[in-house]
C-alpha atoms as a PDB file:
ATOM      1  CA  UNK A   1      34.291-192.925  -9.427  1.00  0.00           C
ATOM      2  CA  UNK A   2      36.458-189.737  -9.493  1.00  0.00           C
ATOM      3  CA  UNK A   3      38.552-188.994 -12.519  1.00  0.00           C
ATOM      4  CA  UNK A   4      41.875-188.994 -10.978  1.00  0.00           C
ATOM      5  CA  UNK A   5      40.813-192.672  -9.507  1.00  0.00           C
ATOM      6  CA  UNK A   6      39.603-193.595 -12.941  1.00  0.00           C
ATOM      7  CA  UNK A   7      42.691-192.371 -14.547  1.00  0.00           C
ATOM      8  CA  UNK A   8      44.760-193.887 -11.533  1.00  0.00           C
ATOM      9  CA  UNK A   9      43.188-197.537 -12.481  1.00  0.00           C
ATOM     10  CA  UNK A  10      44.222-197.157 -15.691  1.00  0.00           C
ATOM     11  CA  UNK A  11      47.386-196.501 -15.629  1.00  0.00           C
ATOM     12  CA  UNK A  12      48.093-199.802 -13.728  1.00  0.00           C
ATOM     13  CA  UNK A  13      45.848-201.589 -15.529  1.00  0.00           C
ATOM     14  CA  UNK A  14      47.633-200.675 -18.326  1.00  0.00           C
ATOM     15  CA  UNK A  15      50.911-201.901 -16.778  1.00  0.00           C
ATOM     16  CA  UNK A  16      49.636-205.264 -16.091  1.00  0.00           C
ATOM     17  CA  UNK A  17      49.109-205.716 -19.565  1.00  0.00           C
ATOM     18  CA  UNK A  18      52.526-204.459 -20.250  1.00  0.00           C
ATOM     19  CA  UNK A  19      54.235-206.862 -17.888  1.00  0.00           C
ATOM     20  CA  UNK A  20      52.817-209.924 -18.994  1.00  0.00           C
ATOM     21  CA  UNK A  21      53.715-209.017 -22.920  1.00  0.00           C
ATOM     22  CA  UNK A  22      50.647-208.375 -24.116  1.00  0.00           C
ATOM     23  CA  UNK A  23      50.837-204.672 -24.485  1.00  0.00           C
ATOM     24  CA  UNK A  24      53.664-202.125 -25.498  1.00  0.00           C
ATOM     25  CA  UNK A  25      53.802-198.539 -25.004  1.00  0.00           C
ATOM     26  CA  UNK A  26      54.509-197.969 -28.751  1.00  0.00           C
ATOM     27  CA  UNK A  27      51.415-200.527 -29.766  1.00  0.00           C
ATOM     28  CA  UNK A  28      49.087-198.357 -27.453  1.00  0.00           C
ATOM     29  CA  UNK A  29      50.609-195.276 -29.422  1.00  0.00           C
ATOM     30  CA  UNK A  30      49.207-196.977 -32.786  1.00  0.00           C
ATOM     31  CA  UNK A  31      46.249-197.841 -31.305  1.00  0.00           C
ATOM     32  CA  UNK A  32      45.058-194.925 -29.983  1.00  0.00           C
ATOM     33  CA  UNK A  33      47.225-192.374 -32.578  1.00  0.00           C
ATOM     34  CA  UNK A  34      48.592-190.690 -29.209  1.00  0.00           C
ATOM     35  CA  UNK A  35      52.116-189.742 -29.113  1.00  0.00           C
ATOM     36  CA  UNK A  36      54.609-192.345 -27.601  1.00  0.00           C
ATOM     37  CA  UNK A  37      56.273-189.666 -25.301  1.00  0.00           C
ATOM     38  CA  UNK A  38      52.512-188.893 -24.218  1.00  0.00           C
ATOM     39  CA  UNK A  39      52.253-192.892 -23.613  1.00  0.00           C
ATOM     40  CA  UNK A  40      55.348-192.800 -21.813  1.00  0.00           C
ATOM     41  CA  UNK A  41      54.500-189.424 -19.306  1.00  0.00           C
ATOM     42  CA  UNK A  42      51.060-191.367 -18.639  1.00  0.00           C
ATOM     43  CA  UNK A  43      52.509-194.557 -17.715  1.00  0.00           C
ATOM     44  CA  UNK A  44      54.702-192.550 -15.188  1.00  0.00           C
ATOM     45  CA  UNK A  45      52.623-190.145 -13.747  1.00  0.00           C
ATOM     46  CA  UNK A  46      54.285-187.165 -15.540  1.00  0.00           C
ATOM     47  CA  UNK A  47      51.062-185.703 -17.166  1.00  0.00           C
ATOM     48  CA  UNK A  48      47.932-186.924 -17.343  1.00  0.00           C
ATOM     49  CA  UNK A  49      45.311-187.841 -20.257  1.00  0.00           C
ATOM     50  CA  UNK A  50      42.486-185.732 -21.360  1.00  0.00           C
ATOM     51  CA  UNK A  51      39.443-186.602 -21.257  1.00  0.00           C
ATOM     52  CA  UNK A  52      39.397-187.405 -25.317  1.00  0.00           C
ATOM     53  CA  UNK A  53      43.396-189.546 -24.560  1.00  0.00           C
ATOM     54  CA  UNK A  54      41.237-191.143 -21.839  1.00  0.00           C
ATOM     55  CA  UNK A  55      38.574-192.266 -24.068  1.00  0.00           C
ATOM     56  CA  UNK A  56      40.608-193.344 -26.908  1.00  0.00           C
ATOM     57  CA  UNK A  57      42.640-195.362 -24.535  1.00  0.00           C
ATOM     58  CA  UNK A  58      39.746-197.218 -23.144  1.00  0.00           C
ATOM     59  CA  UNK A  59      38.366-198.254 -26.409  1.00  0.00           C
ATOM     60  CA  UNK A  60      41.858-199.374 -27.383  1.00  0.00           C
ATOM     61  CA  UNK A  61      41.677-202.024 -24.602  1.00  0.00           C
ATOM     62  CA  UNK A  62      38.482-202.597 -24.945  1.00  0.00           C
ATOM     63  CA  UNK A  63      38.137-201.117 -21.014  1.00  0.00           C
ATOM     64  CA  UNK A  64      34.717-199.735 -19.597  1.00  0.00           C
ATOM     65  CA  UNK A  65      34.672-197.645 -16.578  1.00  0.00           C
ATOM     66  CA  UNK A  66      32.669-200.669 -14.935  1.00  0.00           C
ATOM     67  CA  UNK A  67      35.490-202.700 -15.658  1.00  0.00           C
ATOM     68  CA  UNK A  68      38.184-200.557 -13.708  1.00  0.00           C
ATOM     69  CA  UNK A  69      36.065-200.142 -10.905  1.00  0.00           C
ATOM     70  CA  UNK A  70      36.314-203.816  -9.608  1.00  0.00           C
ATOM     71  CA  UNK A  71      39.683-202.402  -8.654  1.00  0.00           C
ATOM     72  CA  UNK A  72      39.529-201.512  -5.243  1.00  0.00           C
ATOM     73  CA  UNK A  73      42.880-200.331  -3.503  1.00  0.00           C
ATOM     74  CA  UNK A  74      41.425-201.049   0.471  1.00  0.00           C
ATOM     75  CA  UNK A  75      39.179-203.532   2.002  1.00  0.00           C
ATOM     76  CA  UNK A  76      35.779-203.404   0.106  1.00  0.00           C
ATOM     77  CA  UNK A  77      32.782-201.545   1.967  1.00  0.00           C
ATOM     78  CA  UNK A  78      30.785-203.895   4.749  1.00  0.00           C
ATOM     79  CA  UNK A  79      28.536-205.702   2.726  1.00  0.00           C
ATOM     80  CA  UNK A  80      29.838-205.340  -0.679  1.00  0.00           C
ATOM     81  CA  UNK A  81      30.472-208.285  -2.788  1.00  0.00           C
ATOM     82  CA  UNK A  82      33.640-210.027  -2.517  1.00  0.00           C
ATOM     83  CA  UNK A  83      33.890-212.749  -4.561  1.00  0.00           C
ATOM     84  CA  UNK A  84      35.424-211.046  -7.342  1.00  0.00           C
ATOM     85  CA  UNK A  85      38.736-209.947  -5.603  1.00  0.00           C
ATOM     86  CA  UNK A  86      41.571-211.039  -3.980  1.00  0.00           C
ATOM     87  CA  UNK A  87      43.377-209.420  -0.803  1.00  0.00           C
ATOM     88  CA  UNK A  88      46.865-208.528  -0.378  1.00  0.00           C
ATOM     89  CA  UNK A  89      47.620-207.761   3.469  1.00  0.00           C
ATOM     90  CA  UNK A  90      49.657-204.642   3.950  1.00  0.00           C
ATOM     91  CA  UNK A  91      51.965-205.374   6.555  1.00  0.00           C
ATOM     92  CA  UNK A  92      55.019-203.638   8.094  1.00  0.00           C
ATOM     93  CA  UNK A  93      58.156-204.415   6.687  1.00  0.00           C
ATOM     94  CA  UNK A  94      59.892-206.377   9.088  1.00  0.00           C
ATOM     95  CA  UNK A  95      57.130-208.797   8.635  1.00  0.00           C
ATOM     96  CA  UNK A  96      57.690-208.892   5.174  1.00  0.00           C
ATOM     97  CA  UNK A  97      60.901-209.902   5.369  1.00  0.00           C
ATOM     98  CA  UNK A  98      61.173-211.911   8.179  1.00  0.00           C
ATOM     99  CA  UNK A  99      57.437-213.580   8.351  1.00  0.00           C
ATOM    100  CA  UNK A 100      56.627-216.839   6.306  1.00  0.00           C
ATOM    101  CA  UNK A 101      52.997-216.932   7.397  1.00  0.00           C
ATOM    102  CA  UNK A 102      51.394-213.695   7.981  1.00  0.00           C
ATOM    103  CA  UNK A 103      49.458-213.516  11.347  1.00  0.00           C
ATOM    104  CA  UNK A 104      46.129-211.620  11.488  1.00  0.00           C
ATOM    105  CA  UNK A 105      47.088-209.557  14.122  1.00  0.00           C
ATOM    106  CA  UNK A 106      50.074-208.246  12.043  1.00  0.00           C
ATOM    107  CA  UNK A 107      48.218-207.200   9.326  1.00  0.00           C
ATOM    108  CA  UNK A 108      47.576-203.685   9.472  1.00  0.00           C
ATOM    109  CA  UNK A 109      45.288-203.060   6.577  1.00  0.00           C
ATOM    110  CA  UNK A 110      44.205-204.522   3.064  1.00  0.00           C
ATOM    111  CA  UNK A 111      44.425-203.913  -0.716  1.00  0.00           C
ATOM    112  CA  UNK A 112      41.921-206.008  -3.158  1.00  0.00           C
ATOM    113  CA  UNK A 113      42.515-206.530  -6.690  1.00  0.00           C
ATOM    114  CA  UNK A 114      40.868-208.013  -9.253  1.00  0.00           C
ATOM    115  CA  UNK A 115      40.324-211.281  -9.530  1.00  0.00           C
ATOM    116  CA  UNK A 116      43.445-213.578 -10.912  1.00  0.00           C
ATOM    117  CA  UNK A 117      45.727-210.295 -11.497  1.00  0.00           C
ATOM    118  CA  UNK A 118      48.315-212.129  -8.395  1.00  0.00           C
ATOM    119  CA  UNK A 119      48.180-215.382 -10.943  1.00  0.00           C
ATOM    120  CA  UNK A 120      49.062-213.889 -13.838  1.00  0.00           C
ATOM    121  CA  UNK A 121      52.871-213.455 -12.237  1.00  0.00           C
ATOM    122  CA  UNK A 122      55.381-216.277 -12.873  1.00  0.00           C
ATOM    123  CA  UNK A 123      56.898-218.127  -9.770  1.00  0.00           C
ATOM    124  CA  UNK A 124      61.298-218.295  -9.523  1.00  0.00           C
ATOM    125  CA  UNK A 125      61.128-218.939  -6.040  1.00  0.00           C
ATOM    126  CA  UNK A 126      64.160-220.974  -4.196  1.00  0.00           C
ATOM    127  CA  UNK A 127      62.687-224.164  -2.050  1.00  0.00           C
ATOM    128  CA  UNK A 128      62.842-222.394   0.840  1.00  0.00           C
ATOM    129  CA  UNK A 129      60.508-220.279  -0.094  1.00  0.00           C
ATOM    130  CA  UNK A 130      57.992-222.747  -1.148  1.00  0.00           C
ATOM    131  CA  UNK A 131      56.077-222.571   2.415  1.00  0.00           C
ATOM    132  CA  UNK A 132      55.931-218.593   2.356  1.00  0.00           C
ATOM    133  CA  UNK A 133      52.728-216.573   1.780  1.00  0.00           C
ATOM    134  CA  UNK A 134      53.237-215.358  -1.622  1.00  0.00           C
ATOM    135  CA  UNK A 135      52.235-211.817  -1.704  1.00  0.00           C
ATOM    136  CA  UNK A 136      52.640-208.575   0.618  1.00  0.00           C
ATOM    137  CA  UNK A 137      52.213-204.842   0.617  1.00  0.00           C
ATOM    138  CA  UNK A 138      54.371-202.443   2.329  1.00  0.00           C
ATOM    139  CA  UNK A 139      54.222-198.715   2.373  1.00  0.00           C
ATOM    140  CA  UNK A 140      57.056-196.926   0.539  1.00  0.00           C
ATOM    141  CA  UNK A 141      58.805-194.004   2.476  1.00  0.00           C
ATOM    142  CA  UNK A 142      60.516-191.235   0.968  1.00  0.00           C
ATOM    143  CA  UNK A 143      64.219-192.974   1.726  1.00  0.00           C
ATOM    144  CA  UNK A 144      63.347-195.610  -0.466  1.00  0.00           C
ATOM    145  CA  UNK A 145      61.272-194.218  -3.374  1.00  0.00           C
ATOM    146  CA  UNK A 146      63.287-191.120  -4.131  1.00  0.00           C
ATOM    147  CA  UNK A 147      66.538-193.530  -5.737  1.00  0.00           C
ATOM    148  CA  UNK A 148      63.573-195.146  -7.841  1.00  0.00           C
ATOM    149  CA  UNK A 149      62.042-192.283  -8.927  1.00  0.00           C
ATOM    150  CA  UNK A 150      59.421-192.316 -10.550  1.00  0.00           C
ATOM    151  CA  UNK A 151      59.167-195.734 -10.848  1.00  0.00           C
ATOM    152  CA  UNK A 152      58.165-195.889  -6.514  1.00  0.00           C
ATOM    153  CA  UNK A 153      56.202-192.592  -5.346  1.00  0.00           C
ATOM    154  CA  UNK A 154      56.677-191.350  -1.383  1.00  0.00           C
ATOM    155  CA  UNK A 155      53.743-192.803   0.466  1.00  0.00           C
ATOM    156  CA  UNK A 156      52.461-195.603  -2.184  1.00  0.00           C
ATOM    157  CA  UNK A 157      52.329-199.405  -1.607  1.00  0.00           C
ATOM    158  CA  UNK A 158      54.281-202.187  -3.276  1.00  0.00           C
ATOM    159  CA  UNK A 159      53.272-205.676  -3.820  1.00  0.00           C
ATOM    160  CA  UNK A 160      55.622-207.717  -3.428  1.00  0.00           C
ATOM    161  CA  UNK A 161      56.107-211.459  -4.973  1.00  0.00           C
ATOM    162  CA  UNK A 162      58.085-213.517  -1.973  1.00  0.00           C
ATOM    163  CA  UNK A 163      58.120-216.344  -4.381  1.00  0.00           C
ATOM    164  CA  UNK A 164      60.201-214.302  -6.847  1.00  0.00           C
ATOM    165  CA  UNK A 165      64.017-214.745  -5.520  1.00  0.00           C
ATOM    166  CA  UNK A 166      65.344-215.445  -8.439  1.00  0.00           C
ATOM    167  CA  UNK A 167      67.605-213.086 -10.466  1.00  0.00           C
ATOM    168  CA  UNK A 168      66.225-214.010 -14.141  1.00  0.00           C
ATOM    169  CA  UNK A 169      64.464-211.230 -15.418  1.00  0.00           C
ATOM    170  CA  UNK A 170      60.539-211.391 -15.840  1.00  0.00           C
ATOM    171  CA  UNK A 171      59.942-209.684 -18.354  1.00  0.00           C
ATOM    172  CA  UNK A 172      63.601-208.929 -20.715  1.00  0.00           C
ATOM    173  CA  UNK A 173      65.032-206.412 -20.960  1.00  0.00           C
ATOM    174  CA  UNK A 174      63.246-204.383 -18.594  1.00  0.00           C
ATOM    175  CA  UNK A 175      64.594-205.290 -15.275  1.00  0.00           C
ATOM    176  CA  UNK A 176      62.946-206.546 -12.705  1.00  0.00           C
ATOM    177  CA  UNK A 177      62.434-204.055  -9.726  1.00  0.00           C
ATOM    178  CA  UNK A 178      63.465-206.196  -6.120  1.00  0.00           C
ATOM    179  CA  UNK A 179      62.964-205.561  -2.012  1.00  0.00           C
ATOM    180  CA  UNK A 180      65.968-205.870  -1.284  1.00  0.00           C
ATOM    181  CA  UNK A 181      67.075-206.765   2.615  1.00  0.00           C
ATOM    182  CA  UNK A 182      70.006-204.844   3.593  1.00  0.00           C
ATOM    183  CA  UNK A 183      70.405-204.934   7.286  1.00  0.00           C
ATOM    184  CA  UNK A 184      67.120-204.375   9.371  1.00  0.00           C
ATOM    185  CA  UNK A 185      65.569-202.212   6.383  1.00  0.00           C
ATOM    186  CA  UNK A 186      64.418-202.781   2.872  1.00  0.00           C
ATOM    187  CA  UNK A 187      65.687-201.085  -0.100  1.00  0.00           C
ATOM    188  CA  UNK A 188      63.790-201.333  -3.532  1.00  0.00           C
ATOM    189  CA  UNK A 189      66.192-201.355  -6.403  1.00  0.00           C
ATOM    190  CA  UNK A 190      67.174-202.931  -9.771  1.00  0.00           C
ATOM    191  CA  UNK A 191      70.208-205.825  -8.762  1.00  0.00           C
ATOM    192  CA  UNK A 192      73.225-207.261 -10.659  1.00  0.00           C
ATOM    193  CA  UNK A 193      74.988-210.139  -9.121  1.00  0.00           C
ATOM    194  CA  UNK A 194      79.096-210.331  -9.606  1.00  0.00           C
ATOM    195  CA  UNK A 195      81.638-211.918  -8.388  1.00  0.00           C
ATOM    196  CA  UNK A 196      80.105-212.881  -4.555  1.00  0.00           C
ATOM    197  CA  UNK A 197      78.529-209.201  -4.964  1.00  0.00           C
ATOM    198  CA  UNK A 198      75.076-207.952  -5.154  1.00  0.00           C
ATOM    199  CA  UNK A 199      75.406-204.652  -6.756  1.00  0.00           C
ATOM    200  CA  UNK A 200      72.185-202.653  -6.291  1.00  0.00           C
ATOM    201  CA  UNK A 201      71.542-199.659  -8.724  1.00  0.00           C
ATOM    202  CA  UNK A 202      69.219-197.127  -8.653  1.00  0.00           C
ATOM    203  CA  UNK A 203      66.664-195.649 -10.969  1.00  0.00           C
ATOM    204  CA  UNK A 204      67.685-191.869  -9.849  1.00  0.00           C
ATOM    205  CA  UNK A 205      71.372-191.173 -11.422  1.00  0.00           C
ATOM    206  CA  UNK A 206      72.096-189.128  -8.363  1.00  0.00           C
ATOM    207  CA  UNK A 207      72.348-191.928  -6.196  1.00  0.00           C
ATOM    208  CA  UNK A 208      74.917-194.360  -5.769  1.00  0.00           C
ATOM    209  CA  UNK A 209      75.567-197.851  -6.689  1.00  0.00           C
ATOM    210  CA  UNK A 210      75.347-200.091  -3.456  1.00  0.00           C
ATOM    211  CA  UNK A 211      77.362-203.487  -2.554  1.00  0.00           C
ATOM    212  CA  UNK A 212      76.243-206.318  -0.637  1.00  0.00           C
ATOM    213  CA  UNK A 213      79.926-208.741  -0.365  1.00  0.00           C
ATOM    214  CA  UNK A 214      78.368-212.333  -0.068  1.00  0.00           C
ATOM    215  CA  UNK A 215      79.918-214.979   2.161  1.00  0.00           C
ATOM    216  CA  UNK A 216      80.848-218.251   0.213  1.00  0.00           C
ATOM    217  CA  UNK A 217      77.966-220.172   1.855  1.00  0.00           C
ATOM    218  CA  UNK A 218      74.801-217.118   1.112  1.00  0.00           C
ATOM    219  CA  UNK A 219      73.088-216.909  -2.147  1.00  0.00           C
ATOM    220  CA  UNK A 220      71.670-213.971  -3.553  1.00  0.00           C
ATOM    221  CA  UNK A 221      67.842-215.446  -3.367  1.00  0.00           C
ATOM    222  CA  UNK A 222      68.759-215.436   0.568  1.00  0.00           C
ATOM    223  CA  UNK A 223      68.906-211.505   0.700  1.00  0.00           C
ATOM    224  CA  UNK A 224      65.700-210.780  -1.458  1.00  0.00           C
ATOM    225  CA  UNK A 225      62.637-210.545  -0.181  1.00  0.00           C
ATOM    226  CA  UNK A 226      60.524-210.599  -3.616  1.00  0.00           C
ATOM    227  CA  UNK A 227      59.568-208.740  -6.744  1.00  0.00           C
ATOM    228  CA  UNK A 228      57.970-205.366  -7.090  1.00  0.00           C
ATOM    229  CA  UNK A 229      55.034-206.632  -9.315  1.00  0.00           C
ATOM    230  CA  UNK A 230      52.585-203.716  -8.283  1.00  0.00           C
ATOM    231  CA  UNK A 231      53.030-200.270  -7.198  1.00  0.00           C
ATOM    232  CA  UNK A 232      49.874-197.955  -6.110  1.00  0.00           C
ATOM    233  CA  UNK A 233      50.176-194.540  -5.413  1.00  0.00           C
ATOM    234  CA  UNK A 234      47.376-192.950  -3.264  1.00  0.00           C
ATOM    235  CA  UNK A 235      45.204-190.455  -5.545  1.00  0.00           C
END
């Protein structure tokens, strides 16, 4: 495995462990006696580790390089073992939004994680969505990632939860990152819901606040698609 891939794996490895509660950004900095602001520009891609930060951080989690390669991003090589993964299809997004049950002929590629990562994410789906395949990657295009910056790269793919429509946050007081539909597109950003209004804000201060205006009979779960719980950048 190539460093950057190694150091890639990592870094969302370590934000799994973050999302479910287990792991902080300033307990990793006590672990491993590395800087918090050096925990932070890791976590989002602004430097990376050395070689020694590397180490220290895998012994902190008790990671081995053999444990971060089971993480394959695409379909695994013919032949290779598969029982130790699961498959997200990457499909386009119009699918995603619109698709309960995602045909093989609309799938255009595949990610595999780990085993049991997907089930580690809590369900606040609406009963409509109760029927839905769960989970779907989309490619992110430079229109969308650049008002979540750095949160979404250009080019990367998001897993997305369809059986998270709910507005409670996951994981307080972080907020949870949504798909959003607006129109015949999808737009990833952080949501607030107000007076019949679903105020979308961005990560990026440059951009603007966006409004959705409900009508009395829509609900909020009705305009998003699902959750960001995974984004992976391309190395």
């Amino acid at each position: 495995m190539k460093f950057l891939e190694l150091h890639e794996r990592l870094r969302l490895e370590t934000w799994r462990r973050i999302d479910q509660g287990i792991l902080s950004s300033s307990l990793l900095a006590h672990q491993t006696g590395l800087a918090q602001a050096h925990i932070s520009n890791f976590l989002h891609r602004r430097r990376r580790l050395s070689l020694t930060a590397l180490d220290r951080l895998l012994l902190a989690q008790a990671l081995s390089v053999e444990d971060l390669s089971g993480f394959s991003r695409f379909s695994s090589p013919v032949g290779a073992a598969r029982e130790s993964v699961d498959t997200v299809p990457i499909v386009s997004q119009v699918v995603a939004m619109n698709s309960p049950n995602i045909a093989s002929r609309a799938v255009l590629d595949s990610l595999q994680l780990p085993s049991g990562w997907l089930t580690s994410f809590p369900v606040r789906r609406s009963v409509n969505r109760r029927s839905w395949e769960r989970f779907v990657a989309v490619r992110v295009s430079a229109a969308q990632a650049l008002p979540m910056d750095p949160v979404l790269r250009i080019g990367s793919f998001v897993v997305i939860d369809r059986h998270y429509n709910s507005l409670v946050n996951c994981r307080p007081p972080t907020p949870n990152l949504y798909a959003v539909r607006a129109g015949t597109q999808i737009l990833f950003r952080h949501l607030v819901y107000e007076s019949s209004r679903l105020v979308l804000r961005p990560r990026a201060l440059e951009y603007p606040l966006e409004v959705i205006e409900l009508a009395p009979e829509d609900s909020p779960s009705d305009l998003i698609v699902g959750r960001v719980c995974l984004c992976i950048s391309e190395v």
